[in-house]
C-alpha atoms as a PDB file:
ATOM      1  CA  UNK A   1     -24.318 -24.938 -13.195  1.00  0.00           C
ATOM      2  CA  UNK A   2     -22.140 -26.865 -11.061  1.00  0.00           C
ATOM      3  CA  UNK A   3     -19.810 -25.294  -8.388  1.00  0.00           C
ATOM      4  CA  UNK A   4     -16.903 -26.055  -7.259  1.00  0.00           C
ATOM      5  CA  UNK A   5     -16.356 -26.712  -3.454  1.00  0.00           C
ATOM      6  CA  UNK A   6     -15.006 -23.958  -1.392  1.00  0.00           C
ATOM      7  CA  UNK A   7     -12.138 -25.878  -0.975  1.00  0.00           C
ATOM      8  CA  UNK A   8     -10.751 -26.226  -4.457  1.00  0.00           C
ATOM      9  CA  UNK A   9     -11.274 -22.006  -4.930  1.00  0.00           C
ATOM     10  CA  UNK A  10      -8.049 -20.530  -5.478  1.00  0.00           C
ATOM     11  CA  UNK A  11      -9.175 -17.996  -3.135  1.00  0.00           C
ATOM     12  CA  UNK A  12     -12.074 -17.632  -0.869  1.00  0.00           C
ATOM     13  CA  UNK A  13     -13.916 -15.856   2.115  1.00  0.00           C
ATOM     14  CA  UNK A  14     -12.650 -17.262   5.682  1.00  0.00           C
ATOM     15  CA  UNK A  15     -14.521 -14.514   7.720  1.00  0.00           C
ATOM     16  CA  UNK A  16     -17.412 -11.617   7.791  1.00  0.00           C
ATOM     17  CA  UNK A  17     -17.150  -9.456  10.780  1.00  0.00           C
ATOM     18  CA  UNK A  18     -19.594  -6.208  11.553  1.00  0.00           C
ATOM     19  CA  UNK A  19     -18.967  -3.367  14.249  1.00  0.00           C
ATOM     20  CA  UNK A  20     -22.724  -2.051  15.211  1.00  0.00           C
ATOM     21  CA  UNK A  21     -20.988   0.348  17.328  1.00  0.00           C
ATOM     22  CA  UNK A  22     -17.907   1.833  15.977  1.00  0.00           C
ATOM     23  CA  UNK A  23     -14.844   0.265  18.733  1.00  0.00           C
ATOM     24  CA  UNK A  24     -16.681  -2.361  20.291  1.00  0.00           C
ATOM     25  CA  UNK A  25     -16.335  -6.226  19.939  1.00  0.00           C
ATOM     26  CA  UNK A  26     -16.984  -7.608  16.156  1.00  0.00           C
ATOM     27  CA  UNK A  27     -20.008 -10.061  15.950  1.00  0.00           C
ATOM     28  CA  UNK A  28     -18.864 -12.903  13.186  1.00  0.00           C
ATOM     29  CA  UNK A  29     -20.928 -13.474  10.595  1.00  0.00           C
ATOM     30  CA  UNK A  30     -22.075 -16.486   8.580  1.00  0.00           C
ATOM     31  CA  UNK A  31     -22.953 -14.053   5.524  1.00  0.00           C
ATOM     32  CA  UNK A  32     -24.148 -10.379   5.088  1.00  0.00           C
ATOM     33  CA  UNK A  33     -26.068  -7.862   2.881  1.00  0.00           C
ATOM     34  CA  UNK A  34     -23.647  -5.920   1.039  1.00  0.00           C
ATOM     35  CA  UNK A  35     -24.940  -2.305   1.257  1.00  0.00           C
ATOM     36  CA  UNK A  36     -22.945   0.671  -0.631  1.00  0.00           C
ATOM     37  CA  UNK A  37     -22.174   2.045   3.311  1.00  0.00           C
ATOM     38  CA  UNK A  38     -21.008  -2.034   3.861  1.00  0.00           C
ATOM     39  CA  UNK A  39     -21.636  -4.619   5.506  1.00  0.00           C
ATOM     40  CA  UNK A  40     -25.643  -4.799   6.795  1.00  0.00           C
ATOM     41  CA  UNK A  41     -25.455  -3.093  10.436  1.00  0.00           C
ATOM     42  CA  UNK A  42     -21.897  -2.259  10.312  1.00  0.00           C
ATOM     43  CA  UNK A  43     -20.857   0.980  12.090  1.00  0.00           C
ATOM     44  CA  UNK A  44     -24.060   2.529  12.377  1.00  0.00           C
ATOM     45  CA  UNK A  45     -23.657   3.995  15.782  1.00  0.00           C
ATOM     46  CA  UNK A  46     -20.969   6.234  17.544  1.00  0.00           C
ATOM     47  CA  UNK A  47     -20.130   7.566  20.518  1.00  0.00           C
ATOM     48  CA  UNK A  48     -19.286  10.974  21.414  1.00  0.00           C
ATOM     49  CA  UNK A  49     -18.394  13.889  23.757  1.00  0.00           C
ATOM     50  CA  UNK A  50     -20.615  16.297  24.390  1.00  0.00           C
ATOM     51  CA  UNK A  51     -18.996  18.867  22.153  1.00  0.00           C
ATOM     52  CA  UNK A  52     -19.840  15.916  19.759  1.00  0.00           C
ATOM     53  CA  UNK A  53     -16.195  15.112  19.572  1.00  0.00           C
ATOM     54  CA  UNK A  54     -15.641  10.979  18.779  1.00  0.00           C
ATOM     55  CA  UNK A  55     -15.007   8.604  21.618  1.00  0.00           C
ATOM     56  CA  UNK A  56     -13.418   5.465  20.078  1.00  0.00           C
ATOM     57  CA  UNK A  57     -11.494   2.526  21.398  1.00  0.00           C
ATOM     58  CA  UNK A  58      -8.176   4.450  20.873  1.00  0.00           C
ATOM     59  CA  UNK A  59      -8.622   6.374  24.155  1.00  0.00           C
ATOM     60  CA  UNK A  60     -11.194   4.443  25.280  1.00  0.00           C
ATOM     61  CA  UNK A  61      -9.962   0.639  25.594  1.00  0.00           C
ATOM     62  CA  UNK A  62     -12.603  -0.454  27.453  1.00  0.00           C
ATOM     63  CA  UNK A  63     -15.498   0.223  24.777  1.00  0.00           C
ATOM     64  CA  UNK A  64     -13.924  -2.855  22.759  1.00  0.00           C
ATOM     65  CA  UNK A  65     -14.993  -4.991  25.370  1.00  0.00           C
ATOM     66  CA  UNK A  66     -18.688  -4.441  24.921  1.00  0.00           C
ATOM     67  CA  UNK A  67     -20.570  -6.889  23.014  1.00  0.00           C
ATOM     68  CA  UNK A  68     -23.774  -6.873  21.029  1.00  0.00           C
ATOM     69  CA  UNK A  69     -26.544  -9.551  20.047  1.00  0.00           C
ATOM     70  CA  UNK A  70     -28.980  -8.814  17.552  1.00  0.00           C
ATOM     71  CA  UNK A  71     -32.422  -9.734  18.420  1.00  0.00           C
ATOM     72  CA  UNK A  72     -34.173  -8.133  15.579  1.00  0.00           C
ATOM     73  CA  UNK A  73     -33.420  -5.410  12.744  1.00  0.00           C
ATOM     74  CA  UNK A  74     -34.013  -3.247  14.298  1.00  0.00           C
ATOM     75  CA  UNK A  75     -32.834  -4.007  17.825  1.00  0.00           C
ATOM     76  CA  UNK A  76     -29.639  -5.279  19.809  1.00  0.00           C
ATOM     77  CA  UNK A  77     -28.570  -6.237  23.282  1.00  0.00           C
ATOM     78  CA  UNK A  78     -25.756  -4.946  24.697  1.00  0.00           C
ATOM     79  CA  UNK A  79     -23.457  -6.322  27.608  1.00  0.00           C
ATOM     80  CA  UNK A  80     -19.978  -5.563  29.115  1.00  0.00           C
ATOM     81  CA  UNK A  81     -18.571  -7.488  31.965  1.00  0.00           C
ATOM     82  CA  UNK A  82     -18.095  -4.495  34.108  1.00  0.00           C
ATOM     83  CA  UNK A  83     -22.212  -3.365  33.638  1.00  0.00           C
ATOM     84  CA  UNK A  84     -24.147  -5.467  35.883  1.00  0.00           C
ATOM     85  CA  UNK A  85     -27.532  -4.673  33.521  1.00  0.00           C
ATOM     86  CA  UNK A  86     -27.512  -5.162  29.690  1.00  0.00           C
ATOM     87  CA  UNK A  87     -28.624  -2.633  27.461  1.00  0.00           C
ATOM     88  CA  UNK A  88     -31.634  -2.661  24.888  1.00  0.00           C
ATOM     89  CA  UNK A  89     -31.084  -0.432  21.839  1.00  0.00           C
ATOM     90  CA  UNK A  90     -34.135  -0.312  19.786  1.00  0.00           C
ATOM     91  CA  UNK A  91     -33.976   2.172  17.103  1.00  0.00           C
ATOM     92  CA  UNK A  92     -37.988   2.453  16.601  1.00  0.00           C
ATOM     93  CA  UNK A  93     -38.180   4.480  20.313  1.00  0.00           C
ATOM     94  CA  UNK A  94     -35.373   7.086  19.335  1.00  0.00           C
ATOM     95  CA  UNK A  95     -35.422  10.489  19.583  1.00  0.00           C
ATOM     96  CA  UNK A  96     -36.337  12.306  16.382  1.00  0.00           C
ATOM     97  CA  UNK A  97     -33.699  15.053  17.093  1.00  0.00           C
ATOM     98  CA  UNK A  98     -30.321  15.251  15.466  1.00  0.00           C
ATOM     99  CA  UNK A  99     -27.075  17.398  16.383  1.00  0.00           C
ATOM    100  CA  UNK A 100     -23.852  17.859  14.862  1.00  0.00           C
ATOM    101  CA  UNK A 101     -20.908  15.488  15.038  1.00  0.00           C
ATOM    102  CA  UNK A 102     -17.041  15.109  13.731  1.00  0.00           C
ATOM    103  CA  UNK A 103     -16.237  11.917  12.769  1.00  0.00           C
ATOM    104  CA  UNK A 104     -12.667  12.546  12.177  1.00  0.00           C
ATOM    105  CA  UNK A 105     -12.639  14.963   8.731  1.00  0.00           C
ATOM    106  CA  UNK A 106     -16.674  15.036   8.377  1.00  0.00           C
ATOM    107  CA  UNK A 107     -19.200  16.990  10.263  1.00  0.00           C
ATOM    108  CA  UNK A 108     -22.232  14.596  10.380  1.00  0.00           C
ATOM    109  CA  UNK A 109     -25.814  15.140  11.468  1.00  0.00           C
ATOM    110  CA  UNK A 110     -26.631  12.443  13.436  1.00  0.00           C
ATOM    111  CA  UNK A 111     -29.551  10.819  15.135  1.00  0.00           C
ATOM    112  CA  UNK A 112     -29.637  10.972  18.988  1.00  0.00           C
ATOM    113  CA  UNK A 113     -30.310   7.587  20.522  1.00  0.00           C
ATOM    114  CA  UNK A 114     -31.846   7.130  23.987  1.00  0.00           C
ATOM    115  CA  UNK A 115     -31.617   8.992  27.213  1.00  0.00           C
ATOM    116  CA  UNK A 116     -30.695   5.195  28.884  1.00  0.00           C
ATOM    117  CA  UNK A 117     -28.331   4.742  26.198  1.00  0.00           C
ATOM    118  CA  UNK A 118     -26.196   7.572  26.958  1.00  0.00           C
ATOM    119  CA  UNK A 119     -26.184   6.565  30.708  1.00  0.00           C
ATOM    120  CA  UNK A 120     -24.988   3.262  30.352  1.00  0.00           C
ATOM    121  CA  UNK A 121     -22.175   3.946  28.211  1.00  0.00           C
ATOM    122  CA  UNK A 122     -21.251   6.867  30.064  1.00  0.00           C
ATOM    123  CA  UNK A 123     -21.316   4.664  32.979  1.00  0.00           C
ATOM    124  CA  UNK A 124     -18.735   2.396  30.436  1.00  0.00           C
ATOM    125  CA  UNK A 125     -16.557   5.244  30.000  1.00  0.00           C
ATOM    126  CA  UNK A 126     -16.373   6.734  32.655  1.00  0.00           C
ATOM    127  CA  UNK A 127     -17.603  10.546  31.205  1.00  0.00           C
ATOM    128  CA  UNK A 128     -20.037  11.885  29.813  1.00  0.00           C
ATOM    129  CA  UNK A 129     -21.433  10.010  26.523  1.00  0.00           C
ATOM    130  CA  UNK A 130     -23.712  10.521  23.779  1.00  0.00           C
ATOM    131  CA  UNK A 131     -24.539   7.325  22.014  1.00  0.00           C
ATOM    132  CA  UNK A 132     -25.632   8.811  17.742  1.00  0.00           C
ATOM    133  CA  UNK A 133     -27.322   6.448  15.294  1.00  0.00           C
ATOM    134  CA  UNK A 134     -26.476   7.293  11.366  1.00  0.00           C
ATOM    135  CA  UNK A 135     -30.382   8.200  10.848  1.00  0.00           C
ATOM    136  CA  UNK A 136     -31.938   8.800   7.860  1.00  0.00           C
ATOM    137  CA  UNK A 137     -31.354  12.066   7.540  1.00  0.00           C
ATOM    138  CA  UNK A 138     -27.423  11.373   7.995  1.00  0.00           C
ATOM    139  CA  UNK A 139     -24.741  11.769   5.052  1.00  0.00           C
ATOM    140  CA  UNK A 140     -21.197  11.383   4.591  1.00  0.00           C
ATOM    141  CA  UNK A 141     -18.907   9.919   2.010  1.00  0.00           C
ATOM    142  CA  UNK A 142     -15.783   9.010   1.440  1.00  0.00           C
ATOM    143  CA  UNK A 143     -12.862  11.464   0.664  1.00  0.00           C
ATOM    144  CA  UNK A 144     -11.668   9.581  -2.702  1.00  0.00           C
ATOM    145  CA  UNK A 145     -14.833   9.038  -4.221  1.00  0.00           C
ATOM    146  CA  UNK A 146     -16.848  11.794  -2.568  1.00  0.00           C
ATOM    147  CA  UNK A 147     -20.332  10.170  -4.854  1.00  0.00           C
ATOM    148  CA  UNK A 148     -19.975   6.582  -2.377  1.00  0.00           C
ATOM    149  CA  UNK A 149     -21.756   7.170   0.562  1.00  0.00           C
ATOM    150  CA  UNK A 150     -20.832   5.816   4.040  1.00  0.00           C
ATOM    151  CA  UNK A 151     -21.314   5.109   7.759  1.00  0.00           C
ATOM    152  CA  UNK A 152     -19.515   5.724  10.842  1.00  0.00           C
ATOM    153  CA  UNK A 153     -16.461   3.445   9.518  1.00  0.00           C
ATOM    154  CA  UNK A 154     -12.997   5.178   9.577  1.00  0.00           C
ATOM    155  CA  UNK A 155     -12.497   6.292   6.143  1.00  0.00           C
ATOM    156  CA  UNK A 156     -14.024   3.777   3.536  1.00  0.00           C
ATOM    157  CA  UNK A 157     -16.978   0.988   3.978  1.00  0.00           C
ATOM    158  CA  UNK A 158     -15.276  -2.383   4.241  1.00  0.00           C
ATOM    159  CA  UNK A 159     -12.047  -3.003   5.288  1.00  0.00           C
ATOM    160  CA  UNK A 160     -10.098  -6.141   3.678  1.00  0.00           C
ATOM    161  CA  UNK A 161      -7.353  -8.265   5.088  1.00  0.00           C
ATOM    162  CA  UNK A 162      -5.995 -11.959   4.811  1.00  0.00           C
ATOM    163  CA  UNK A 163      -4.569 -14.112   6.211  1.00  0.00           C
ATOM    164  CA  UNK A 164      -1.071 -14.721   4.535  1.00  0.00           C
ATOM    165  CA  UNK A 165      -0.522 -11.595   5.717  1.00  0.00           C
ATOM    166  CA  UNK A 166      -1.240 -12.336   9.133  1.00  0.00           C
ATOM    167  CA  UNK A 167       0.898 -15.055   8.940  1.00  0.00           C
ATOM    168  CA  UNK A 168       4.074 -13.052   7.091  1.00  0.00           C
ATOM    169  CA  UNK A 169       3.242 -10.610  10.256  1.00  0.00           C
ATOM    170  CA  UNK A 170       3.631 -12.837  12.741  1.00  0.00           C
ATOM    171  CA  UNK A 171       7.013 -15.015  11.577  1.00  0.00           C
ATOM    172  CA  UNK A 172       8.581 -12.486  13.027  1.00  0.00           C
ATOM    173  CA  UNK A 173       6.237 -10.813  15.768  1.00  0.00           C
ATOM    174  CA  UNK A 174       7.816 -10.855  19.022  1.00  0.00           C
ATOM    175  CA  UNK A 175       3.946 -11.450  20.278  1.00  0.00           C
ATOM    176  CA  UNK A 176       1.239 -13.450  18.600  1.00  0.00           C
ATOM    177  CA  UNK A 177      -1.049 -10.742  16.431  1.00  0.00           C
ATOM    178  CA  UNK A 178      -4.755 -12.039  16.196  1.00  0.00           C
ATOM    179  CA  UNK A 179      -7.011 -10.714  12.874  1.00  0.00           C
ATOM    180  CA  UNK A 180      -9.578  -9.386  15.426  1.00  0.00           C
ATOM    181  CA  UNK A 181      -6.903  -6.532  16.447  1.00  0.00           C
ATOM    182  CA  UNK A 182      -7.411  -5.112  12.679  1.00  0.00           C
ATOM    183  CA  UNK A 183     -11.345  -5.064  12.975  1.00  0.00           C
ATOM    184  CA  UNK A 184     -11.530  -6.188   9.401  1.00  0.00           C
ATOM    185  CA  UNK A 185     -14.996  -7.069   7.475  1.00  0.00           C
ATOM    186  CA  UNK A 186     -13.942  -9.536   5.136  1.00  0.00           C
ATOM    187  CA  UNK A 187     -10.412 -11.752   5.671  1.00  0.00           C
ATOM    188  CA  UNK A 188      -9.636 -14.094   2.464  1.00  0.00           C
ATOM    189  CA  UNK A 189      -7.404 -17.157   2.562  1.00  0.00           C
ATOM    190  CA  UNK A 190      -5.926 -18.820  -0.250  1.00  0.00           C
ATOM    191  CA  UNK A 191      -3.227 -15.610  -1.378  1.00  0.00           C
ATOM    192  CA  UNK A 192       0.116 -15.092  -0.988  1.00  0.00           C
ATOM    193  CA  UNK A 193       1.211 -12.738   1.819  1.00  0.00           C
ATOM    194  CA  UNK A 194       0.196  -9.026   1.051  1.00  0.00           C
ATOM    195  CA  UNK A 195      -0.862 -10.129  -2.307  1.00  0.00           C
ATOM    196  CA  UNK A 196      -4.010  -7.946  -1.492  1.00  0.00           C
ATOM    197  CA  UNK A 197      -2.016  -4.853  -2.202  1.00  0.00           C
ATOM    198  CA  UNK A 198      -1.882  -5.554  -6.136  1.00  0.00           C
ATOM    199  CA  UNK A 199      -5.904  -6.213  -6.412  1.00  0.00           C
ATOM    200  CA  UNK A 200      -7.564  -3.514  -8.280  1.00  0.00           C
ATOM    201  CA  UNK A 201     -11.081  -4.969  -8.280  1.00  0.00           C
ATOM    202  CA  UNK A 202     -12.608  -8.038  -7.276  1.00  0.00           C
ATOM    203  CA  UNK A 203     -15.615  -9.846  -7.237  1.00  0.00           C
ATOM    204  CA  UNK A 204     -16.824 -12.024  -4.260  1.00  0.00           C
ATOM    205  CA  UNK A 205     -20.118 -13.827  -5.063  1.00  0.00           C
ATOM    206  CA  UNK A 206     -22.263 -11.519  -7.153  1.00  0.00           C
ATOM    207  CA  UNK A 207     -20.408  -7.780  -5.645  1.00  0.00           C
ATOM    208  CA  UNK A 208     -17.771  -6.668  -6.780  1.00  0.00           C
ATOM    209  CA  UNK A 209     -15.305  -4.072  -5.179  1.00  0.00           C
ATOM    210  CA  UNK A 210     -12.496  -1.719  -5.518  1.00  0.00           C
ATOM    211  CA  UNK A 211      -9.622  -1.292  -3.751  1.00  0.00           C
ATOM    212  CA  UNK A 212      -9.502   2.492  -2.786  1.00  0.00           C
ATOM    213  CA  UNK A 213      -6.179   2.424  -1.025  1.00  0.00           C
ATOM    214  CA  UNK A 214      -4.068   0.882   1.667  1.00  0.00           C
ATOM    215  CA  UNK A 215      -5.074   1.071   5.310  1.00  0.00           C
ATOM    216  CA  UNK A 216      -2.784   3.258   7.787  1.00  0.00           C
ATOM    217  CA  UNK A 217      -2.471   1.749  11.406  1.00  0.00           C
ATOM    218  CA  UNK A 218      -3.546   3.264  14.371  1.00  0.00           C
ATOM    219  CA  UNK A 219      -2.507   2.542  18.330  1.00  0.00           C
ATOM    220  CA  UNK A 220      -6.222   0.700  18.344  1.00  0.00           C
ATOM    221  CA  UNK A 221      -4.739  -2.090  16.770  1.00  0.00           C
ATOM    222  CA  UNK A 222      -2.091  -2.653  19.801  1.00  0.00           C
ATOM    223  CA  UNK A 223      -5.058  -3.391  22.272  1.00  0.00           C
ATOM    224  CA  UNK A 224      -5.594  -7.171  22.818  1.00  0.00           C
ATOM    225  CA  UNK A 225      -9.539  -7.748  21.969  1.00  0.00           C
ATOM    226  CA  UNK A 226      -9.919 -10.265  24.981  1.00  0.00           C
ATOM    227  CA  UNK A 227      -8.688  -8.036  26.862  1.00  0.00           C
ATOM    228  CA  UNK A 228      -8.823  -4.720  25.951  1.00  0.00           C
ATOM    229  CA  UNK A 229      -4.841  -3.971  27.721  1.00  0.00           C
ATOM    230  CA  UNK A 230      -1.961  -2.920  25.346  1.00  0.00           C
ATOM    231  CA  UNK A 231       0.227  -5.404  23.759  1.00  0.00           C
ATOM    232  CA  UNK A 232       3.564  -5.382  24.939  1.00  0.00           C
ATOM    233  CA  UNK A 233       5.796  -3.276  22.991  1.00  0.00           C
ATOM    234  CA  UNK A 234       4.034  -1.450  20.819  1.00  0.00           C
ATOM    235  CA  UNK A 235       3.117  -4.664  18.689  1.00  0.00           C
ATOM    236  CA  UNK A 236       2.366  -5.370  16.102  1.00  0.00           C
ATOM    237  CA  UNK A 237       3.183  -1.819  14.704  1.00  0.00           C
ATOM    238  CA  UNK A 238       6.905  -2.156  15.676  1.00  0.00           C
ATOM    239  CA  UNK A 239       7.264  -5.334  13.812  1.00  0.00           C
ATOM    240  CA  UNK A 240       4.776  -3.736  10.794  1.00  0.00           C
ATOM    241  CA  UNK A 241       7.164  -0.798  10.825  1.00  0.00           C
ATOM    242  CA  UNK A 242      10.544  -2.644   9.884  1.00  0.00           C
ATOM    243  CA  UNK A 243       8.649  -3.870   6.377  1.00  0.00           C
ATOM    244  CA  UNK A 244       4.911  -1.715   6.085  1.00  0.00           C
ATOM    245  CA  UNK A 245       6.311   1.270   6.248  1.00  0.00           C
ATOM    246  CA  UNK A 246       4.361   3.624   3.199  1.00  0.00           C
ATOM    247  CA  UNK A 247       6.736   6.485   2.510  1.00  0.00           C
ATOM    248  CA  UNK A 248       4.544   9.773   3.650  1.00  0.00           C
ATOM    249  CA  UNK A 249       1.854   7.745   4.772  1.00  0.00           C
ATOM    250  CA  UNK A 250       2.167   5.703   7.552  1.00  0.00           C
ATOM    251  CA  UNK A 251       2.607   1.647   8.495  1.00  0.00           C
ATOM    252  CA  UNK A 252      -0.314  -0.738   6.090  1.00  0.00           C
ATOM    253  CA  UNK A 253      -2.162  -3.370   6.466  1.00  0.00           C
ATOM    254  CA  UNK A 254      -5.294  -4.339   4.497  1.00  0.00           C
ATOM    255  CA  UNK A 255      -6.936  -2.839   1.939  1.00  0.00           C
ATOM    256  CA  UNK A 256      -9.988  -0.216   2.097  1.00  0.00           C
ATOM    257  CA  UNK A 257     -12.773  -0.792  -0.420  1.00  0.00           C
ATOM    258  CA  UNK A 258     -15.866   0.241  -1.651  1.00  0.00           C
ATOM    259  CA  UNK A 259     -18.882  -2.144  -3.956  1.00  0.00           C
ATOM    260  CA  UNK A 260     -19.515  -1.419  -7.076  1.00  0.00           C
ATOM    261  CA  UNK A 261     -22.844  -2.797  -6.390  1.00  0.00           C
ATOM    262  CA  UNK A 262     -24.825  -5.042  -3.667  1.00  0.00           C
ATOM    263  CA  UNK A 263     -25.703  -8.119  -3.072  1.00  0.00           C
ATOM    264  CA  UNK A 264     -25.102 -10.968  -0.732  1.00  0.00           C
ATOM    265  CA  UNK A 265     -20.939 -12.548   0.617  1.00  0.00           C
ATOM    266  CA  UNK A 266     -20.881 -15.613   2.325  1.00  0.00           C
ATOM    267  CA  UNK A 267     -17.993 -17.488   4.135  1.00  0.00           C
ATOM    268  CA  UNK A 268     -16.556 -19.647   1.898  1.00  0.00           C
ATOM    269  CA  UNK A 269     -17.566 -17.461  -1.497  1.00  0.00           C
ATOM    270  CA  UNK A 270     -14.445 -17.684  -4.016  1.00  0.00           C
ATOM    271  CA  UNK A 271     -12.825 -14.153  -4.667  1.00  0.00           C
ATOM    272  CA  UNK A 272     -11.931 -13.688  -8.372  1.00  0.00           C
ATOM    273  CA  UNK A 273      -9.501 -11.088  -8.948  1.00  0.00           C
ATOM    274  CA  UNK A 274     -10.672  -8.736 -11.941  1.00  0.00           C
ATOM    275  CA  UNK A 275      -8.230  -6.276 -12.477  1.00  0.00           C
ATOM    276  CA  UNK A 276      -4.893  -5.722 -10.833  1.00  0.00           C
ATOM    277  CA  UNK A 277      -2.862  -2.742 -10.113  1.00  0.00           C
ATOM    278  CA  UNK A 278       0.863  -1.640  -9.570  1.00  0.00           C
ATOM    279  CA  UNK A 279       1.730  -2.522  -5.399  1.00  0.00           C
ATOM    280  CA  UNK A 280       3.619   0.087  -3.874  1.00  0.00           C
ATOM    281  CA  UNK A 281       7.317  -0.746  -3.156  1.00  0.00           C
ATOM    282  CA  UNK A 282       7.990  -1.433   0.655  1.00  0.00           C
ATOM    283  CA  UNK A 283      11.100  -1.823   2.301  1.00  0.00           C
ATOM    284  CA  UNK A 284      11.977  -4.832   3.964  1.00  0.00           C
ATOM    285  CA  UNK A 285      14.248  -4.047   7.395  1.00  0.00           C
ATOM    286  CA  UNK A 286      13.641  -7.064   9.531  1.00  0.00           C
ATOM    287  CA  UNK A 287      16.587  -9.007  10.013  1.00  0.00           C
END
């Protein structure tokens, strides 16, 4: 069968991003295994408190500065520019024992990592840190469709943007907005701006997935990912406010999904839209 080239796709992937550690830097990807939890490697390890209460890049800014390289499946290398020693996290030497977590509405059991582990990130932090992997013997799922299982992600398994509405953001943003400060999985091109928020269910290569709801906005997404300092003014959730606003919920942007089956995305894959759905009604206060 002949394809056509990315190029002539009315829509199509522009970029794959995973998390290995939920808040720290996103490692871009050429193409991933889709996996019902997401994208291959994506949020499989936290951090947390003692009390096993989450530590995240919300209070903790400096966590997004940590980057990881994956040397093997089962093993990554960690750095920050404050750490003068990288970190080697290889999942075969972990400890077998597991303890209780919250990860936000869930209690999780989840797998304790290495003694080192926990010393080098508390060193990160600045407090005292447990670093959990999502073991085998760890379950959770997501609160809309409590039968789709899930990692250590927020609330659902991938997390969709594009970027026309990165672009309808920033015409008028005060400051420039980069994708990165969403910490989306998949960003499409080729749509009109928040176009996303009418897609029901779509297909990107051989996976297809649903759109479970729109994604409310934290303060993480004011932190510049270079960076890791605040963004002057609140931004971009002022601007999102005047015209994202959901009624009830909160201020949007993006689209949380979940596959309907697995398989493997690549950059550049065309994204059919399969069925569409009734957008919710924003209103529109810039000036």
């Amino acid at each position: 069968m002949h394809h056509l080239q990315k190029d002539f796709f009315l829509y199509s992937v522009s970029e794959l991003t995973i998390y290995p550690i939920k808040s720290i830097r996103g490692i871009a990807l050429q193409s991933s295994l889709v996996n019902e939890t997401g994208l291959w490697g994506d949020r499989r390890y936290t951090l947390v408190t003692p009390e096993g209460e989450l530590i995240t890049g919300r209070t903790h800014p400096q966590l997004t500065l940590v980057t990881a390289k994956k040397l093997t499946d089962s093993t990554w290398l960690l750095s920050h520019p404050n750490m003068p020693t990288s970190l080697t996290l290889d999942l075969t030497h972990f400890s077998q024992d597991y303890a209780t977590i919250t990860v936000w509405e869930n209690t999780v059991n989840a797998q304790r990592t290495l003694e080192e582990a926990d010393k080098w990130f508390s060193q990160v932090t600045e407090e005292t840190t447990h670093l959990m992997y999502f073991g085998e013997q760890s379950k959770r799922f997501t609160k809309r469709r409590p039968e789709v299982s899930m990692g250590f992600a927020d609330g659902y398994p991938f997390l969709l943007t594009t970027e026309a509405s990165l672009s309808e953001l920033n015409r008028t943003c005060p400051q420039r907005i980069q994708m990165a400060q969403f910490r989306p999985n998949i960003v499409i091109q080729g749509n009109s701006p928040f176009e996303e928020d009418s897609w029901k269910r779509i297909r990107i290569g051989s996976v297809e997935f649903e759109n479970i709801k729109t994604c409310v906005r934290c303060i993480f997404t004011t932190l510049n990912p270079q960076t890791a300092e605040r963004i002057p003014k609140g931004e971009p959730l002022k601007t999102l406010g005047k015209f994202r606003l959901l009624d009830g919920k909160g201020i949007t942007f993006g689209a949380n999904l979940i596959a309907l089956n697995t398989g493997t995305i690549h950059i550049g894959d065309e994204v059919e839209i399969l069925e569409y759905q009734e957008a919710q009604k924003y209103q529109d206060r810039r000036k």
